[in-house]
Every structure is written in C-alpha cells, then in structure tokens.
C-alpha atoms as a PDB file:
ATOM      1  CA  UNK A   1      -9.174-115.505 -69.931  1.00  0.00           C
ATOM      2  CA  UNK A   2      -8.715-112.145 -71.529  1.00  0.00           C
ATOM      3  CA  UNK A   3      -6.971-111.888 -74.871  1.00  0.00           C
ATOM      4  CA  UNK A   4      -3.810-109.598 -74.559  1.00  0.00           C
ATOM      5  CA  UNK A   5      -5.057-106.258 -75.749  1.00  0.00           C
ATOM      6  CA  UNK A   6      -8.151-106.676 -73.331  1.00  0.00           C
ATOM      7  CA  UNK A   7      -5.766-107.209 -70.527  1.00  0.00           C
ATOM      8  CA  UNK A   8      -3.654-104.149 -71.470  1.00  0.00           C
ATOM      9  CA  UNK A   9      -6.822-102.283 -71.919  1.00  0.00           C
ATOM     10  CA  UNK A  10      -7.659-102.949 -68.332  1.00  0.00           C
ATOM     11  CA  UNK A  11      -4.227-102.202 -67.023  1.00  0.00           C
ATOM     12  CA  UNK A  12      -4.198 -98.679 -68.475  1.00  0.00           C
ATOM     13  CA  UNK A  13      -7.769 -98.069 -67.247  1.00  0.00           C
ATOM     14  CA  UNK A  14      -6.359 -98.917 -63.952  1.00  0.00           C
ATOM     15  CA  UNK A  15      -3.790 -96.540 -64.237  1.00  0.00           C
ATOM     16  CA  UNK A  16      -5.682 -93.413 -64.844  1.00  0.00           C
ATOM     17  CA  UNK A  17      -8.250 -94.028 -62.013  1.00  0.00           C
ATOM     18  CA  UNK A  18      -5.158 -93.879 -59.605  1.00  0.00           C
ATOM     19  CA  UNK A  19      -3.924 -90.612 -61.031  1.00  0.00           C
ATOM     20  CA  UNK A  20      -6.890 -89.184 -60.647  1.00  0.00           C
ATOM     21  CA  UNK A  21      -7.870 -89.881 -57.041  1.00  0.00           C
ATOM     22  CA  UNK A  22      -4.051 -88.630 -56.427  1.00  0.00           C
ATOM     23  CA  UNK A  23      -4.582 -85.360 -57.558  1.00  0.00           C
ATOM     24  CA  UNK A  24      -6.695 -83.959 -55.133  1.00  0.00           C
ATOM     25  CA  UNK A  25      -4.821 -85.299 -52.283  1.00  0.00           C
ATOM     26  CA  UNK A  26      -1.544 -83.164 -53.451  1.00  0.00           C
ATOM     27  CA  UNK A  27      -3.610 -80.035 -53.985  1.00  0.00           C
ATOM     28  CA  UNK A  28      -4.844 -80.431 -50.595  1.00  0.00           C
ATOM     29  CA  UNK A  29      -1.558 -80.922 -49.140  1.00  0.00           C
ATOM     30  CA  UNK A  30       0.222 -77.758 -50.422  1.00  0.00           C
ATOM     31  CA  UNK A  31      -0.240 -74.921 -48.092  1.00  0.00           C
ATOM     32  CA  UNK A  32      -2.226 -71.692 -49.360  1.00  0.00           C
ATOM     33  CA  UNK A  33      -0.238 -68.783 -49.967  1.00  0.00           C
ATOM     34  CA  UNK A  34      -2.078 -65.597 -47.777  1.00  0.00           C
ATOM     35  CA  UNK A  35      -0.767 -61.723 -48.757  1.00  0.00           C
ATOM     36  CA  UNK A  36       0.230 -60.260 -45.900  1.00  0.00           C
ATOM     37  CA  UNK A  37      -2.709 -58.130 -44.245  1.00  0.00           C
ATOM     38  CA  UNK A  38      -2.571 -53.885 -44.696  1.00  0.00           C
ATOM     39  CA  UNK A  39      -1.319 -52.139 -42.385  1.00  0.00           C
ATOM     40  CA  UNK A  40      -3.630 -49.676 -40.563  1.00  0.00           C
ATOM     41  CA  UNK A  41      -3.857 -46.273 -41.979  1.00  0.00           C
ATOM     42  CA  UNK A  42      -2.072 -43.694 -39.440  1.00  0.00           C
ATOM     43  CA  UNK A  43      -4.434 -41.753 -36.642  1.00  0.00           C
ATOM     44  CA  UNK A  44      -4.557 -38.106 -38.123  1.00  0.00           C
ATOM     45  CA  UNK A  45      -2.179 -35.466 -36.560  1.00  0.00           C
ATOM     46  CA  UNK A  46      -3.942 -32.488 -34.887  1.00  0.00           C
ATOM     47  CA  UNK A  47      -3.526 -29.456 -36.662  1.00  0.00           C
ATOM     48  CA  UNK A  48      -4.257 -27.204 -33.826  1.00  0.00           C
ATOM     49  CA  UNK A  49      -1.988 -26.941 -30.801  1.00  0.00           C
ATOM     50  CA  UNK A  50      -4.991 -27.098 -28.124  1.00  0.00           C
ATOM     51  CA  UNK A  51      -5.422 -29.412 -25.989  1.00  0.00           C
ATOM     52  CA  UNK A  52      -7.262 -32.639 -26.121  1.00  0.00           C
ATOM     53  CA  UNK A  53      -8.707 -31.860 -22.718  1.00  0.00           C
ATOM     54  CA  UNK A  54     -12.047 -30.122 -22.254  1.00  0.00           C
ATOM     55  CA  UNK A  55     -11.931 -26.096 -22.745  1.00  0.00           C
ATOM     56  CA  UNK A  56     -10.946 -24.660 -19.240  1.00  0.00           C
ATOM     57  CA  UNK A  57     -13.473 -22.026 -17.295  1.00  0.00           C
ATOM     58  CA  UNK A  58     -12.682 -18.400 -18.442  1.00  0.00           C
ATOM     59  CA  UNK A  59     -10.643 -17.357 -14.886  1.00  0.00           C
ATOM     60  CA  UNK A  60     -13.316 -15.687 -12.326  1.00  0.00           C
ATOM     61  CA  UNK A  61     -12.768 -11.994 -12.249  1.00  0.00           C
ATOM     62  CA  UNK A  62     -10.916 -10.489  -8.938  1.00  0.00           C
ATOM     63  CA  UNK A  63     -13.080  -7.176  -8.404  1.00  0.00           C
ATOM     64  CA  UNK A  64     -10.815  -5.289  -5.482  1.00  0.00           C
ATOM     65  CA  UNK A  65     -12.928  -3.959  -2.481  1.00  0.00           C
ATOM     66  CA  UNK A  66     -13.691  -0.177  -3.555  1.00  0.00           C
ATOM     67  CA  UNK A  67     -12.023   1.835  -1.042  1.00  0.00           C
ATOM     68  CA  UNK A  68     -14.369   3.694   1.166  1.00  0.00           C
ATOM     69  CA  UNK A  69     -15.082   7.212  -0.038  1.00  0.00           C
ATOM     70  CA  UNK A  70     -16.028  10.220   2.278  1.00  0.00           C
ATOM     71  CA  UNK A  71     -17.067  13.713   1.142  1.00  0.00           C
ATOM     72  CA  UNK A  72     -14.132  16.123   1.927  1.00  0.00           C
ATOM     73  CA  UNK A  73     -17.069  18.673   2.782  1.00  0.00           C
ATOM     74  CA  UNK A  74     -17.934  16.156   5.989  1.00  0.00           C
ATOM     75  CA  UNK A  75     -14.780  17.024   7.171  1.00  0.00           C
ATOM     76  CA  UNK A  76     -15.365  20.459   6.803  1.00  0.00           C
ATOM     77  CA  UNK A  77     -18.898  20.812   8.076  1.00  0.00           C
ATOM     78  CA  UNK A  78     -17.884  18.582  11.207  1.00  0.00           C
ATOM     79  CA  UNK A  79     -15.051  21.060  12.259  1.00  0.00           C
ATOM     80  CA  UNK A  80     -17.196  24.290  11.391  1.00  0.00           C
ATOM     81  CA  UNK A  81     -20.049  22.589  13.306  1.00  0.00           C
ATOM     82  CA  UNK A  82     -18.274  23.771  16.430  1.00  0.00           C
ATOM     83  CA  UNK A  83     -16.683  26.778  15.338  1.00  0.00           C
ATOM     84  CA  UNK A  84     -17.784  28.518  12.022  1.00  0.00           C
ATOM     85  CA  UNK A  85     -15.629  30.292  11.164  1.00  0.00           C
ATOM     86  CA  UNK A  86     -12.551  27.857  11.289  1.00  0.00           C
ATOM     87  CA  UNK A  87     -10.138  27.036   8.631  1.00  0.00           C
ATOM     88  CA  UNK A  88      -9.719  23.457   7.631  1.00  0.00           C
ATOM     89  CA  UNK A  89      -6.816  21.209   5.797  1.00  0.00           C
ATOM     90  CA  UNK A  90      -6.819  17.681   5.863  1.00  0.00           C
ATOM     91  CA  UNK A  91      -5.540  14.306   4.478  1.00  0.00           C
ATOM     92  CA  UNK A  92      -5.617  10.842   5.175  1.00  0.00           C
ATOM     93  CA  UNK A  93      -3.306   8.351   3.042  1.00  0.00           C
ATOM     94  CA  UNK A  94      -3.150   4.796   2.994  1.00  0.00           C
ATOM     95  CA  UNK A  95       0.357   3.418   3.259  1.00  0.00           C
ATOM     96  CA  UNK A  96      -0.462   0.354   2.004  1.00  0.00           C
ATOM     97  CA  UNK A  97      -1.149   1.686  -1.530  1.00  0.00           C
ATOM     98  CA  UNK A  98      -0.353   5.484  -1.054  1.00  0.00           C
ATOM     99  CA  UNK A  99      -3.587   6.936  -1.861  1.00  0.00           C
ATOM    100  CA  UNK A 100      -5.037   9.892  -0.481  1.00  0.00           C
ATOM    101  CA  UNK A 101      -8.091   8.587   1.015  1.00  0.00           C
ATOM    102  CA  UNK A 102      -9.591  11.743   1.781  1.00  0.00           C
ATOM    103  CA  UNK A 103      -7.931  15.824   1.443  1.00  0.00           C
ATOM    104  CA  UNK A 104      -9.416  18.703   2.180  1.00  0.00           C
ATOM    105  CA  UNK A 105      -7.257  21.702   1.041  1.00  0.00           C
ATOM    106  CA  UNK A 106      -4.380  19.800   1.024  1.00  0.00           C
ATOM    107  CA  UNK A 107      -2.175  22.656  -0.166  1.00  0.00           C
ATOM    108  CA  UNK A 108      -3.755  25.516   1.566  1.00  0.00           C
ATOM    109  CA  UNK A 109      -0.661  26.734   3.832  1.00  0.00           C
ATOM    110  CA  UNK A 110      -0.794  26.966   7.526  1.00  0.00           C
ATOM    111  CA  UNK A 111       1.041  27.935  10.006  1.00  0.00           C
ATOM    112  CA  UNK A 112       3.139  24.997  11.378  1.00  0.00           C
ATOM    113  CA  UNK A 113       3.287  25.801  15.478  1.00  0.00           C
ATOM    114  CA  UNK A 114       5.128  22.896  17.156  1.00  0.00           C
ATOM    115  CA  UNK A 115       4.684  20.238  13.803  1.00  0.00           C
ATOM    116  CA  UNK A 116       7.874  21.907  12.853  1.00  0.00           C
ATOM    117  CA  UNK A 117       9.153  19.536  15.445  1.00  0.00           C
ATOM    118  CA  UNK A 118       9.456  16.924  13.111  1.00  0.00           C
ATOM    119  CA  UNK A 119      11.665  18.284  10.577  1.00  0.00           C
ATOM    120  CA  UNK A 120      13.834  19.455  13.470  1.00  0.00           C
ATOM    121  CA  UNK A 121      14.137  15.578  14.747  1.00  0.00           C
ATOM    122  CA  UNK A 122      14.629  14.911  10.821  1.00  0.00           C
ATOM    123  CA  UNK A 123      17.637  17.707  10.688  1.00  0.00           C
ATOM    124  CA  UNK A 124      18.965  16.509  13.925  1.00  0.00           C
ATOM    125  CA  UNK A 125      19.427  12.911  13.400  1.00  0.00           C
ATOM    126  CA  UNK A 126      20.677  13.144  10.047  1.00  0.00           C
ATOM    127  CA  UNK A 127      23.401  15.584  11.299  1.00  0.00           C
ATOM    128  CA  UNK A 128      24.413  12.590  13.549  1.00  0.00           C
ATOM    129  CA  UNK A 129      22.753  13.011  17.012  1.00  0.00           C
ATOM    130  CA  UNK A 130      24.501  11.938  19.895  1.00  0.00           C
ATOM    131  CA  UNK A 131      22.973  10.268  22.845  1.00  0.00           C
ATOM    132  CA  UNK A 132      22.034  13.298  24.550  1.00  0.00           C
ATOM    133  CA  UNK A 133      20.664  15.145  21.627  1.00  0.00           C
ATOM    134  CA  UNK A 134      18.623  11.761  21.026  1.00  0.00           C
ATOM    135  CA  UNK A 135      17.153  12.012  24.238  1.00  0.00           C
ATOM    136  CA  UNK A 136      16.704  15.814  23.454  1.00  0.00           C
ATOM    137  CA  UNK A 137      14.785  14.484  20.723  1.00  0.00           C
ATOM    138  CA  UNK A 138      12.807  12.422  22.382  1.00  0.00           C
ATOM    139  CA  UNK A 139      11.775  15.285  25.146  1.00  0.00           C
ATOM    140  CA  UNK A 140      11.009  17.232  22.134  1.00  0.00           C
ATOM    141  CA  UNK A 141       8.391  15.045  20.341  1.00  0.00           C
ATOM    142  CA  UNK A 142       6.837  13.481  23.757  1.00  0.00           C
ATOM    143  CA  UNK A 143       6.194  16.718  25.402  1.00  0.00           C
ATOM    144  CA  UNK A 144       6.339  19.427  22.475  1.00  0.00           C
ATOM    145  CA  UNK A 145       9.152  21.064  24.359  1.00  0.00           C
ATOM    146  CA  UNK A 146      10.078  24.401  22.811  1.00  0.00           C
ATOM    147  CA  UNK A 147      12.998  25.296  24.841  1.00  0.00           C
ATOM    148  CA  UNK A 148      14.534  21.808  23.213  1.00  0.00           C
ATOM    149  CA  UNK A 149      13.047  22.716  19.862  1.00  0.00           C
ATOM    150  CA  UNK A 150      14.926  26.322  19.734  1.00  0.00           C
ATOM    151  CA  UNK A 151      18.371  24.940  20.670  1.00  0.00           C
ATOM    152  CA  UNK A 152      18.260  21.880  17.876  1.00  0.00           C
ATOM    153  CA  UNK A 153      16.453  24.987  15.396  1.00  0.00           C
ATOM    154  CA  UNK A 154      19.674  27.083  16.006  1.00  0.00           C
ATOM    155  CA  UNK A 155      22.125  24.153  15.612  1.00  0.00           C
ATOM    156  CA  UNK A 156      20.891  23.358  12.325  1.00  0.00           C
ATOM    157  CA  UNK A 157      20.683  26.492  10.872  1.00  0.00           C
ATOM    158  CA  UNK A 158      17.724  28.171  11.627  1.00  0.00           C
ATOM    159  CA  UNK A 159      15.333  28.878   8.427  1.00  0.00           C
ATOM    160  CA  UNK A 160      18.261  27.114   6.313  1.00  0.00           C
ATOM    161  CA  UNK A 161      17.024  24.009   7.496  1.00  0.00           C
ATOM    162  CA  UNK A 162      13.670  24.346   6.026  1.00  0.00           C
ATOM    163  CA  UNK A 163      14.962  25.159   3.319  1.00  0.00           C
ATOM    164  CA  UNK A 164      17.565  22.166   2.865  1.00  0.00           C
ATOM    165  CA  UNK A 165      15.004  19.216   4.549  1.00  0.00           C
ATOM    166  CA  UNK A 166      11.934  20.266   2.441  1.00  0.00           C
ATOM    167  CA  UNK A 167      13.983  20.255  -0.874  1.00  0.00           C
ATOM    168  CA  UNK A 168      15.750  16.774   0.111  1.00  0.00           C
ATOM    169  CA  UNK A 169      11.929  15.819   1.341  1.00  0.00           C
ATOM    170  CA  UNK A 170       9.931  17.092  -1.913  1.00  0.00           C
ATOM    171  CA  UNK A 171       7.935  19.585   0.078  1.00  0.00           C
ATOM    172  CA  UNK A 172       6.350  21.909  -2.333  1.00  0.00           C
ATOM    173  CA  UNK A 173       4.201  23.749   0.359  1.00  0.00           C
ATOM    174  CA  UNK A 174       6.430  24.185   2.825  1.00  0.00           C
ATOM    175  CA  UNK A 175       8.624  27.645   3.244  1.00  0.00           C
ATOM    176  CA  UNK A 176      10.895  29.255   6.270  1.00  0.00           C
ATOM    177  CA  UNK A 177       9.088  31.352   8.532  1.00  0.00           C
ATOM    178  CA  UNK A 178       8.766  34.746   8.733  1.00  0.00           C
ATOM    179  CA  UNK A 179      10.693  36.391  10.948  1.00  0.00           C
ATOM    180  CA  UNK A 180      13.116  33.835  10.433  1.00  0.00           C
ATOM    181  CA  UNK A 181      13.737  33.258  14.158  1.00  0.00           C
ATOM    182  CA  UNK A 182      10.264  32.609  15.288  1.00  0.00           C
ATOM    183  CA  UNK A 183      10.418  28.540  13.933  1.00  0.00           C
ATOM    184  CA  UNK A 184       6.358  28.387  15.459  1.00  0.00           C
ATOM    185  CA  UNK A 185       5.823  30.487  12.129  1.00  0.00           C
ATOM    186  CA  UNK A 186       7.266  28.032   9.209  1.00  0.00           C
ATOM    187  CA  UNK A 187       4.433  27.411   6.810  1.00  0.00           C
ATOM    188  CA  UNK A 188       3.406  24.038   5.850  1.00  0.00           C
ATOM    189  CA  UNK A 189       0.526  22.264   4.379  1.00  0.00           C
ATOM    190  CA  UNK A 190      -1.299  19.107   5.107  1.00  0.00           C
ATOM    191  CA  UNK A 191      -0.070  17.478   2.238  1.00  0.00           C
ATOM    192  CA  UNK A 192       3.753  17.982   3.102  1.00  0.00           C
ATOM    193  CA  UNK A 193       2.906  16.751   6.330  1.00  0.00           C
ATOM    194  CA  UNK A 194       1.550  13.587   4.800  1.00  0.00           C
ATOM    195  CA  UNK A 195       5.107  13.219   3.087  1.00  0.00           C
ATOM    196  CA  UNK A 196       7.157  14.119   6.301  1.00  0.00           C
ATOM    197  CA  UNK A 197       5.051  11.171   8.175  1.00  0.00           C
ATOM    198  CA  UNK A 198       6.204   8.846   4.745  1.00  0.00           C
ATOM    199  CA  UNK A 199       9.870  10.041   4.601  1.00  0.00           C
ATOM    200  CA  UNK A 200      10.192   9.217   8.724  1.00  0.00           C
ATOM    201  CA  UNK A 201       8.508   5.535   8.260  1.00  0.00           C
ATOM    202  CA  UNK A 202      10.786   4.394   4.975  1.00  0.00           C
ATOM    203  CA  UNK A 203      13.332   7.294   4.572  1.00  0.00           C
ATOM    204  CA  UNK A 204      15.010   7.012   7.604  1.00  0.00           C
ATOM    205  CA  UNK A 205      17.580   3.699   9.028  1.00  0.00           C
ATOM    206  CA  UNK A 206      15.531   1.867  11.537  1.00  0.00           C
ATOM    207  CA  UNK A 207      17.184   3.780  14.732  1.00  0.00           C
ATOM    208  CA  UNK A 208      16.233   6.572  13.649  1.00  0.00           C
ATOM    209  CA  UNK A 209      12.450   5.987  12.225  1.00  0.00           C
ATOM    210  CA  UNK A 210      12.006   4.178  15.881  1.00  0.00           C
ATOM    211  CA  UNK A 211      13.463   6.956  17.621  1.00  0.00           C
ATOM    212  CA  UNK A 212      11.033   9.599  16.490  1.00  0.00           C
ATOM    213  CA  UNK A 213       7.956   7.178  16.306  1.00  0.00           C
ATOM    214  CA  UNK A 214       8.427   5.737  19.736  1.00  0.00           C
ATOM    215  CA  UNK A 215       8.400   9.144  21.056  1.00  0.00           C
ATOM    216  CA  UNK A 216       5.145  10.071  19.324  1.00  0.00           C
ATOM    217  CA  UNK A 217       3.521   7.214  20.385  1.00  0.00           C
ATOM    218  CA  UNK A 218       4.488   7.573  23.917  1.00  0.00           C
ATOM    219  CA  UNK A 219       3.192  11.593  23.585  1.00  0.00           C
ATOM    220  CA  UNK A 220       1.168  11.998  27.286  1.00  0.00           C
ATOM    221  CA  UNK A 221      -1.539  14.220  27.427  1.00  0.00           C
ATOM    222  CA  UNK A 222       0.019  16.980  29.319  1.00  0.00           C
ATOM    223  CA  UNK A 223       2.433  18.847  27.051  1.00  0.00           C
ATOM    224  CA  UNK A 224       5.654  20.895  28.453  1.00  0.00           C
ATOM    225  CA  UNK A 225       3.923  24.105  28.935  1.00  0.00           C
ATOM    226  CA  UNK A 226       0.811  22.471  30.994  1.00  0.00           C
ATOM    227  CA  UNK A 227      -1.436  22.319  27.139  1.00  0.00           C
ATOM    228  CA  UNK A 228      -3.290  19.407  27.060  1.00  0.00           C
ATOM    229  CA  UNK A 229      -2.232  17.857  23.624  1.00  0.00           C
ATOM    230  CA  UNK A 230      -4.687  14.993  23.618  1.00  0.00           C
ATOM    231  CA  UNK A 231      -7.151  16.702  21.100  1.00  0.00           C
ATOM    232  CA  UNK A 232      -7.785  15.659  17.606  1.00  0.00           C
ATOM    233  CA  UNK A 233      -6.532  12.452  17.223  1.00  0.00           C
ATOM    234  CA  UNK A 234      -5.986  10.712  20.556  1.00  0.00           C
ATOM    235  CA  UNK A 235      -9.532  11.898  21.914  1.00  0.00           C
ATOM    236  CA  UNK A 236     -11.563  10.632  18.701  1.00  0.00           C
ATOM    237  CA  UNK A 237      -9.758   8.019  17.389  1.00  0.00           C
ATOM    238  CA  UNK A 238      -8.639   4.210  18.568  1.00  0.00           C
ATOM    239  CA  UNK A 239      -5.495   3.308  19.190  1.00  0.00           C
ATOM    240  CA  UNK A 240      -2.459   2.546  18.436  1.00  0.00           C
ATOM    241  CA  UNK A 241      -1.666   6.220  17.477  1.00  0.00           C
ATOM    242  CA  UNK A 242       1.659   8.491  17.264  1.00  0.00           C
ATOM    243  CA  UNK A 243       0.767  11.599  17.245  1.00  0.00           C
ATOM    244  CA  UNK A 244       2.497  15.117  16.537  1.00  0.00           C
ATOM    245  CA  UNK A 245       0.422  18.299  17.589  1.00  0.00           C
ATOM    246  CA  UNK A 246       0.321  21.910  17.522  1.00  0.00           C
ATOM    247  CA  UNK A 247      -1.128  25.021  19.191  1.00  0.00           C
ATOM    248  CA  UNK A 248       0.047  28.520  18.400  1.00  0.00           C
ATOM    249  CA  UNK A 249      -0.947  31.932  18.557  1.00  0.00           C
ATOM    250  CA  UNK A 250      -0.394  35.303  16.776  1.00  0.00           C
ATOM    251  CA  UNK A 251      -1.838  38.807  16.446  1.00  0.00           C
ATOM    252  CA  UNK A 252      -4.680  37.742  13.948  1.00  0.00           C
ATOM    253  CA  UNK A 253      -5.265  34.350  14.521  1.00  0.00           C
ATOM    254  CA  UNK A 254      -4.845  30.790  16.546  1.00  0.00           C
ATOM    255  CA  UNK A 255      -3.655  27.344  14.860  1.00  0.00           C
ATOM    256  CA  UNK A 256      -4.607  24.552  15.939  1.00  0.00           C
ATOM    257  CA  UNK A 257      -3.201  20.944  14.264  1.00  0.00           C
ATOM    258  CA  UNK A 258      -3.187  17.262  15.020  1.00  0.00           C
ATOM    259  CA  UNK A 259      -1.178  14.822  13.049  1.00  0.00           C
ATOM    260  CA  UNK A 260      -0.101  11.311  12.888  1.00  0.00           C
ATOM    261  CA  UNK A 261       0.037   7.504  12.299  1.00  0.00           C
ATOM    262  CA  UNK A 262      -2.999   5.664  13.336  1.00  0.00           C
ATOM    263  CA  UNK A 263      -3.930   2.057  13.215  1.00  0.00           C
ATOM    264  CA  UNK A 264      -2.122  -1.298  13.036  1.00  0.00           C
ATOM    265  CA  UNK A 265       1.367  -1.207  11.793  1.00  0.00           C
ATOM    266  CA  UNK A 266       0.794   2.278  11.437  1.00  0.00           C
ATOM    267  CA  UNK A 267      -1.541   1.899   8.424  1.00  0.00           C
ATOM    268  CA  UNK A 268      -3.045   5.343   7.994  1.00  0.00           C
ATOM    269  CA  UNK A 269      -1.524   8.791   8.315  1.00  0.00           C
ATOM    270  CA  UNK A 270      -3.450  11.392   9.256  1.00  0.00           C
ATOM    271  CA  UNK A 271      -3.406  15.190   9.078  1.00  0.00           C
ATOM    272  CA  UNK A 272      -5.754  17.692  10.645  1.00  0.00           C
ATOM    273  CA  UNK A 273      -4.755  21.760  10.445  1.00  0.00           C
ATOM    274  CA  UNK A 274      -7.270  24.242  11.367  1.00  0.00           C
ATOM    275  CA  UNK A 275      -7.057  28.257  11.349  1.00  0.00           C
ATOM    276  CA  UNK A 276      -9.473  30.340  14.133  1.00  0.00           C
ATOM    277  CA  UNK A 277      -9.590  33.583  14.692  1.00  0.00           C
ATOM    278  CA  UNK A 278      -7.901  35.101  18.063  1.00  0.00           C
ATOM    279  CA  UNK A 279     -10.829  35.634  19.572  1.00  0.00           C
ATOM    280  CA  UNK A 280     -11.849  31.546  19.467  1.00  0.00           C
ATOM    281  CA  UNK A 281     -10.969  30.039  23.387  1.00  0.00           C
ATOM    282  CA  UNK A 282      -8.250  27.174  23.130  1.00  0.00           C
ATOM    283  CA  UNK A 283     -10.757  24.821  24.543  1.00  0.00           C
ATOM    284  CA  UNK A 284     -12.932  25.694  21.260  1.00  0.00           C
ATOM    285  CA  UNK A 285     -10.816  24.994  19.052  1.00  0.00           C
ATOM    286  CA  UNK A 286      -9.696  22.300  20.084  1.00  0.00           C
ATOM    287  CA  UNK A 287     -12.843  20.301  20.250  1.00  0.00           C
ATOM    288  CA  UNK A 288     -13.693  21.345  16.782  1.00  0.00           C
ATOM    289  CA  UNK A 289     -10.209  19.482  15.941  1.00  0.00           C
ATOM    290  CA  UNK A 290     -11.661  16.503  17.685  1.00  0.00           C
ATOM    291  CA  UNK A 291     -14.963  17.076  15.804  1.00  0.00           C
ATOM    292  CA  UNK A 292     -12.611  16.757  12.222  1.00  0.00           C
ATOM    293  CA  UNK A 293     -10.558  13.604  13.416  1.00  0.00           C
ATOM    294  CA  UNK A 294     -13.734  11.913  14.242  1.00  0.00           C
ATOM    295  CA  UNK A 295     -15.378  12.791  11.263  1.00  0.00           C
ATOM    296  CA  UNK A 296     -12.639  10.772   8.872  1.00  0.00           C
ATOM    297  CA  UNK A 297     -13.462   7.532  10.800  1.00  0.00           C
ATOM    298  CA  UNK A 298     -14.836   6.266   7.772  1.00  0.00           C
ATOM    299  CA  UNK A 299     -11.679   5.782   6.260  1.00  0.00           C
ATOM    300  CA  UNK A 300      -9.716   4.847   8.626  1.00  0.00           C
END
C-alpha cells in the first residue's frame, strides 16, 4: 500500500490530467465570433445624361421632289412658232405651295377683252347679287356674254370698279381702261390674273367661289357671239378645267387670252395672254394660243 504522500501525489496527478482534457472541449464549444461581411461598394452614377441604349441612326434626309422646271423661252418659241410676230405673257402657279412654276412676262400689260369678266362677277357678288343677277353671272362667265357684262360694268361703277377690286385684290398691273366706257380695254397682266384666280378660290364664301367656278367649268365651246372659245386651254390640255377667255380687237392690234384652273382639285392656275397684229386671222391666233397652253404641259 502507498504511504500517504504517495497517495496524495497520485490524487493531484489525477487532477490535472482531467483539467487538461477539459479544456479543449470548452474552447470547442464556444461559438466563433464572425465581423459582419462589407457591404458592396455602390455601382458608379453616370455622369452623362445619354442613354444606356446603343447611339440611334443619324435621321435619313427627306430630299423634296425638285419641281419640274421649263424654259419660259419654250413658251415663247411655241406661240411664235405659229405666228411670229405675237406677243406673249404667261404664268402657271401651283396652289399647293404658291409658286410660280413658270412666267413669261408676267407684268407686261395687256389688254384684258372679256377676262374683265371676272372682276365684274367679283364686284357683283360682293355688292350682294340677287338670284337673277347670279344667274346673270353665270350667263356671263359660261358664254362670255357682253350684253350681261355691260349692264353689271355700269351697276358697279364703271372704271371705279377697277379701281376699288384691284386695290382690295393687290393688283399692281391692273388699271381702268381707256376710254373709260369701253370695259374690253382695262389693262391687266398675267400675273394679276394669277391673283384674281387665288382671291376667287380662298377669298370668296363658298357660294360665291362655286358660283363663278361652276360656271367656268361648265364654259361650252360656242361663246355668245358664235366665237368658238375652246382655244388655249380646253383644246391642249386634260381635263378638269375652268376656264375664262378672251378675244378682242382694236385699230392696231388683236388679243387673244386663255385663263384658268386646271387639274385635280383645281391644282394649277394657268394664264396665257398673247398680242397680234390686226392683220393676224382669228383662227391664227388662236392656234398659236393652243400652241402656248400645250407647251407648259411640263408643269402641269
């Protein structure tokens, strides 16, 4: 048997083997401690205020379709092919963006013969036309009827009412005739004609523009006084037309004139005016009106 400090040696030997194989076993137990992980570092803010998307096209370019272009000397040389020694004016606008398309002498002044007409019709309706002066009016345009075109001259005014339409009408090339009875004699030039045609389509209430339009497109080919009025226009161009001519003579000289609206919805106006000399047959120059119309088909 062991002697007392032996056994208390053993004891205490004891002892510190079982603290020792206790340690680990706690240090194991606790639970680790982990830092919380960083947060991600913000996505960068765009700077620049385009957009993430690719770069769009540059936009196509819209190149308008060039108008068509005709020499105003074709014009010229087409009417003087006939008869040489003629005078010409002309114009053709587009209404759909007002240009001139093609203007020959546009403010060379001619005598107006029956285109006159018009600013009668314009006088007359603005005065307040009654139903028989409307179908006055309408005699007057369809058949160039000068009898008609006297009595509605004399009611308003006389030369007065060139005066007072082409001033409310900007006509710059437009003055009363000379003697101031003879209306046939008003000088005019194709460019105020161009701006008659425009004041009658968008100037005037609807009545009215219909009224004077209606009767030029209904125009047959015989006029009042047996002239056959389907020159210029009507005999060289297609349809739909409404059409305004004139014929008149003095001691020096014939006129000869054909104006209008041509196309659909009335798209072009057109203005013809030729000077001959008296000794030129009607028949003449007439075809070399045709000869001009024809010659702007081109633009029309």
């Amino acid at each position: 048997m062991p002697s007392r400090a032996t056994r208390w040696l053993l004891v205490g030997l004891a002892l510190g083997l079982t603290a020792s194989a206790a340690t680990p076993a706690a240090s194991t137990a606790a639970a680790p401690v982990f830092a919380p992980a960083a947060a991600p570092p913000p996505a960068p803010v765009p700077t620049s205020s385009a957009p993430a998307s690719p770069s769009p096209q540059p936009n196509r370019q819209v190149i308008p379709r060039p108008r068509p272009r005709l020499d105003p000397a074709t014009v010229t040389a087409a009417v003087q092919s006939v008869q040489a020694t003629a005078t010409v004016g002309a114009l053709v606008i587009d209404r759909a963006t007002g240009a001139e398309l093609v203007a020959v002498e546009p403010d060379r002044q001619f005598r107006s013969a029956s285109l006159v007409k018009l600013l009668v019709a314009i006088d007359a309706v603005q005065r307040g036309a009654d139903e028989r002066v409307r179908r006055q009016i309408t005699t007057m345009l369809r058949v160039s009827h000068d009898g008609i075109a006297s009595a509605l001259w004399s009611a308003g005014g006389g030369a007065e009412l060139v005066t007072r339409i082409g001033a409310q009408l900007g006509l710059t090339g437009t003055a009363p005739p000379s003697p101031p009875g003879q209306w046939g004699n008003v000088l005019l030039t194709a460019r105020d004609v161009g701006r008659i045609y425009q004041f009658v389509l968008t100037g005037l209430p609807p009545e009215d523009r219909a009224l004077i339009i209606d009767s030029l497109a209904d125009a047959p080919r015989i006029a009042a006084d047996g002239f056959n009025q389907h020159f210029g226009i009507p005999d060289a161009l297609p349809g739909p037309w409404a059409i305004k001519q004139g014929w008149s003579n003095s001691r020096t000289d014939i006129v000869l004139h054909s104006s209008g609206l041509v196309g659909p919805d009335w798209a072009k106006i057109v203005v013809v005016l030729t000077e001959h000399p008296l000794r030129v047959s009607w028949r003449t120059a007439a075809v070399s009106v045709t000869a001009g119309a024809k010659a702007l088909s081109p633009v029309l």
